[in-house]
Protein backbone atom coordinates (compact mmCIF):
# COMPACT_ATOMS: atom_id res chain seq x y z
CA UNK A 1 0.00 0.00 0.00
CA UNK A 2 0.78 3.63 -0.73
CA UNK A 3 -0.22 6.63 1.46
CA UNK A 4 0.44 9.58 0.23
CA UNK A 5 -0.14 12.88 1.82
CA UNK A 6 -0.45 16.69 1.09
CA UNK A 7 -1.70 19.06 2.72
CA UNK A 8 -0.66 23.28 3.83
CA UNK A 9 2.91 24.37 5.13
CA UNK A 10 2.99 23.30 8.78
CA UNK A 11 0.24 21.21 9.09
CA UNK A 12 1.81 18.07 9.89
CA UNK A 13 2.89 16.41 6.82
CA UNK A 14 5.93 14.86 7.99
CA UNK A 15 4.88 13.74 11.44
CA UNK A 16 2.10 12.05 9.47
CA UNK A 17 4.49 9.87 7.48
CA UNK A 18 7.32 9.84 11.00
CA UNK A 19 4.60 7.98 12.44
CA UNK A 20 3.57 5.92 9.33
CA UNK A 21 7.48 5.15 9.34
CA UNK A 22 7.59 3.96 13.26
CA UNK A 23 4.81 1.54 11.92
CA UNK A 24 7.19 0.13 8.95
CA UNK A 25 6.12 2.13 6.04
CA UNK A 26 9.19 2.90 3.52
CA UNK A 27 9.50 6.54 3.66
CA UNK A 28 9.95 8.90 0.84
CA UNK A 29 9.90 12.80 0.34
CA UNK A 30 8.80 15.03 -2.71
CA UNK A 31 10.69 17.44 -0.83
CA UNK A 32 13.94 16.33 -0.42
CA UNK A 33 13.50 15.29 -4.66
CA UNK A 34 13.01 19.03 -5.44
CA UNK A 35 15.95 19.51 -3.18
CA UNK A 36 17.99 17.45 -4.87
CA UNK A 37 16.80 18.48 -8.12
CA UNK A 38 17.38 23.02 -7.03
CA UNK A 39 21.36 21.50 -6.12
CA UNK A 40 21.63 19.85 -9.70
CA UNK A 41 19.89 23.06 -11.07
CA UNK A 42 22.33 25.59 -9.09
CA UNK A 43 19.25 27.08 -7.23
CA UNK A 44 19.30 28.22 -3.54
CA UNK A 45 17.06 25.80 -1.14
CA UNK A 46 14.68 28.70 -0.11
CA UNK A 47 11.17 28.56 -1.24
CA UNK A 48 11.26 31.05 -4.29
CA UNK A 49 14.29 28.87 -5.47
CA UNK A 50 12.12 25.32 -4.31
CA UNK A 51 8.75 26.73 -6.40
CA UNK A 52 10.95 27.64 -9.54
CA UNK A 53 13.00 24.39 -9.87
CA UNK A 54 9.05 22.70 -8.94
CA UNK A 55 7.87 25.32 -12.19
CA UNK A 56 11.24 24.60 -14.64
CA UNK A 57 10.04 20.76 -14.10
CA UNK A 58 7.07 21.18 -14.52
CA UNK A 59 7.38 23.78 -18.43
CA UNK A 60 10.06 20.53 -19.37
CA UNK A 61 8.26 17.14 -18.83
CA UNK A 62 3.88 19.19 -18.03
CA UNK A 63 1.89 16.85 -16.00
CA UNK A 64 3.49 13.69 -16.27
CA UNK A 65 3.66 12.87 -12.32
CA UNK A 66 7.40 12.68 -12.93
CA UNK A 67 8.25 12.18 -8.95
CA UNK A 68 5.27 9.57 -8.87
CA UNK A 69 6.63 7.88 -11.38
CA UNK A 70 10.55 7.84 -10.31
CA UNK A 71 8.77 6.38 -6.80
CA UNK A 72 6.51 4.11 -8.09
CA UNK A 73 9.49 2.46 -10.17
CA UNK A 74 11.74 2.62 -6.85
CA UNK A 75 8.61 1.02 -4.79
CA UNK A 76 8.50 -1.87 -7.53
CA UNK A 77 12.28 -1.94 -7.68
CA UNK A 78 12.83 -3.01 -3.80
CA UNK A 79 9.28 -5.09 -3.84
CA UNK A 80 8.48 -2.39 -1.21
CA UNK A 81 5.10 -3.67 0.73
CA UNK A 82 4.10 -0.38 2.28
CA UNK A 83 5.21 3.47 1.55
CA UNK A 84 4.48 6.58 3.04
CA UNK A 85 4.85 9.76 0.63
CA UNK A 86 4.94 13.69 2.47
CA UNK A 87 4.61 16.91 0.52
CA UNK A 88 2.83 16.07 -2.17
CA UNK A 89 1.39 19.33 -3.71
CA UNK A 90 0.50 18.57 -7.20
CA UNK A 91 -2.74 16.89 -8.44
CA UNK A 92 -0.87 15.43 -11.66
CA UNK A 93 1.27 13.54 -9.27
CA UNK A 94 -1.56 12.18 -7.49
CA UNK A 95 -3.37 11.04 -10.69
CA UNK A 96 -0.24 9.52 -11.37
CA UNK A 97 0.03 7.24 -8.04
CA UNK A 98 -3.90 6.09 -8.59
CA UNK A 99 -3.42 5.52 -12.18
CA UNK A 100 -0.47 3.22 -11.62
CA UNK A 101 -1.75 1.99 -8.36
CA UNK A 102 -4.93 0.96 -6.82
CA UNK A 103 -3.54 0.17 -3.69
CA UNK A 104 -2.91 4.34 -3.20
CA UNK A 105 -4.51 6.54 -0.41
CA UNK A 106 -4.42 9.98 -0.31
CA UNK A 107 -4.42 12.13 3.44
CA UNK A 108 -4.82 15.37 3.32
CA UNK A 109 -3.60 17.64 6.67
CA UNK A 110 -4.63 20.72 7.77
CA UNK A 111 -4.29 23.03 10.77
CA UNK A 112 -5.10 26.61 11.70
CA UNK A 113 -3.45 29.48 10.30
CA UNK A 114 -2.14 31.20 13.18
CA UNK A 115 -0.70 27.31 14.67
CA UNK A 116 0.85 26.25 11.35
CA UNK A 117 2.58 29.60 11.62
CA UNK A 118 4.18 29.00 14.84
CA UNK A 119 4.93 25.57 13.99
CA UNK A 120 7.16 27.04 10.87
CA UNK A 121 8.73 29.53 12.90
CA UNK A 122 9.62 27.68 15.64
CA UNK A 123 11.74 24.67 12.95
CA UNK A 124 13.42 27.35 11.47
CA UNK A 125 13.88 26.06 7.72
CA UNK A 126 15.13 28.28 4.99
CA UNK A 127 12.05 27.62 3.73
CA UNK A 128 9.79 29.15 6.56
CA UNK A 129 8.65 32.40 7.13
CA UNK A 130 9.43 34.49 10.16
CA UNK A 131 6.50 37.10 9.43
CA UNK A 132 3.02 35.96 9.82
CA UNK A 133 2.43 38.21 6.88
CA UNK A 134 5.14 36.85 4.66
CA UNK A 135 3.73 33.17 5.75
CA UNK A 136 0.23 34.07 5.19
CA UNK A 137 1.04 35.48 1.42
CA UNK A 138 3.13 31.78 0.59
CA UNK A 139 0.31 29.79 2.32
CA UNK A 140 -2.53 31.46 -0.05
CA UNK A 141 -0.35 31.32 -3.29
CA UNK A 142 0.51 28.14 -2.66
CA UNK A 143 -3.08 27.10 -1.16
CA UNK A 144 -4.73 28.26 -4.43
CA UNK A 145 -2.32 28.09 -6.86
CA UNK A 146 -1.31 30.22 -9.56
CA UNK A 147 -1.70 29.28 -13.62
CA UNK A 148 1.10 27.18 -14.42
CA UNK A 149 2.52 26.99 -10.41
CA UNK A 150 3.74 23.59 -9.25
CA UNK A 151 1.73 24.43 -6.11
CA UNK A 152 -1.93 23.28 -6.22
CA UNK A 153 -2.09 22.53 -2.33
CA UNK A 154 -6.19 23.18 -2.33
CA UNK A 155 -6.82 20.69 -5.41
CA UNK A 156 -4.54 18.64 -4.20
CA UNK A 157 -6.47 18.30 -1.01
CA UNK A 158 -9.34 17.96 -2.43
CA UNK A 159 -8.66 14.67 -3.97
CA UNK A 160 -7.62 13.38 -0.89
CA UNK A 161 -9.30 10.38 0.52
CA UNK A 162 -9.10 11.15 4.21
CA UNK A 163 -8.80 14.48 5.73
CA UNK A 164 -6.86 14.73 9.57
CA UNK A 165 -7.10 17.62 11.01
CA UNK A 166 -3.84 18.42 13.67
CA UNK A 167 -4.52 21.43 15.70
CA UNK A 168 -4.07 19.31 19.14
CA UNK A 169 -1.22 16.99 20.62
CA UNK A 170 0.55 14.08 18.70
CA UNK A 171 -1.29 11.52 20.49
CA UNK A 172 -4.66 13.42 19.16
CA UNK A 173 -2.83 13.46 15.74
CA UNK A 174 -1.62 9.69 16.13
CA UNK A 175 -5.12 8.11 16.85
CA UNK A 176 -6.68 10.04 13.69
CA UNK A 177 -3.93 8.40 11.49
CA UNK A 178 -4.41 4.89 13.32
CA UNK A 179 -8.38 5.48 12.50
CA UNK A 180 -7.31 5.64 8.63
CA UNK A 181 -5.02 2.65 8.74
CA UNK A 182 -8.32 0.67 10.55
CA UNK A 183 -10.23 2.27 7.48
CA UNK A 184 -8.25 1.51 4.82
CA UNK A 185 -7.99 -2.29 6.51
């Protein structure tokens, strides 16, 4: 099985798939691929740099899922049983994980504002605002989208198959994702 799981900055993405990992899930990042991708490129790893390398991809190969894909094949490759998937912000990746494989879930996570803000601030990533202001403008662009921006958080969301909330503790967050894995059997 695949879970996959988007969702807006500082909602919990990564503790989702932590915790999927502490359960024996294979872990992989779109993240750290457009990371990896900005070094090859010669771009910076804050998020202007991120969201053009995410854009450059995206004018040379369109909507082709290209991460999916290069997972999917890895996945296969190791005969990995079950894989966990964080920041995945693009619905042409996610058509590309349910077109390939039936055994893929999607989770959406979402938080408030004003505590996904604190959260950000308080990690410290070149990546994360220090200004609610400067957070809130990134969170809406990237939310909503723009034409032809690798960020489609919303519509990426709203494919999801399961929706978690995480504006309590982890144990609050832990049980929703435990109710998911009961769901999905």
């Amino acid at each position: 099985m695949i879970i996959g799981v988007t969702g807006t900055i500082g909602a919990g993405k990564e503790t989702v798939v932590q915790y999927l990992k502490k359960k024996g899930f294979a872990q992989f990042s779109f993240s750290r691929m457009i990371r990896i991708e900005a070094r090859k490129m010669g771009y910076g790893m804050d998020r202007p740099s991120l969201q053009k390398v995410g854009d450059l991809l995206r004018e040379k190969y369109g909507d082709e899922g290209i991460f999916a894909k290069r997972i999917i094949e890895k996945i296969d490759k190791k005969k990995i049983e079950n894989a966990a998937i964080d920041g995945i912000r693009s619905p042409w990746e996610i058509n590309e994980f349910k077109k390939q494989r039936k055994d893929f879930y999607l989770i959406a996570v979402d938080a408030e504002q004003k505590k996904r803000f604190e959260r950000t601030s308080k990690r410290g990533r070149p990546t994360d605002s220090r200004d609610f202001e400067d957070f809130r403008k990134h969170d809406v662009k990237e939310y909503f989208g723009e034409r032809g921006a690798h960020q489609q958080i919303k519509a990426s969301m709203d494919m999801a198959d399961f929706k978690l909330m995480n504006n309590g503790t982890y144990k609050e967050l832990y049980a929703q994702i435990d109710d998911v894995l009961k769901k999905i059997g």
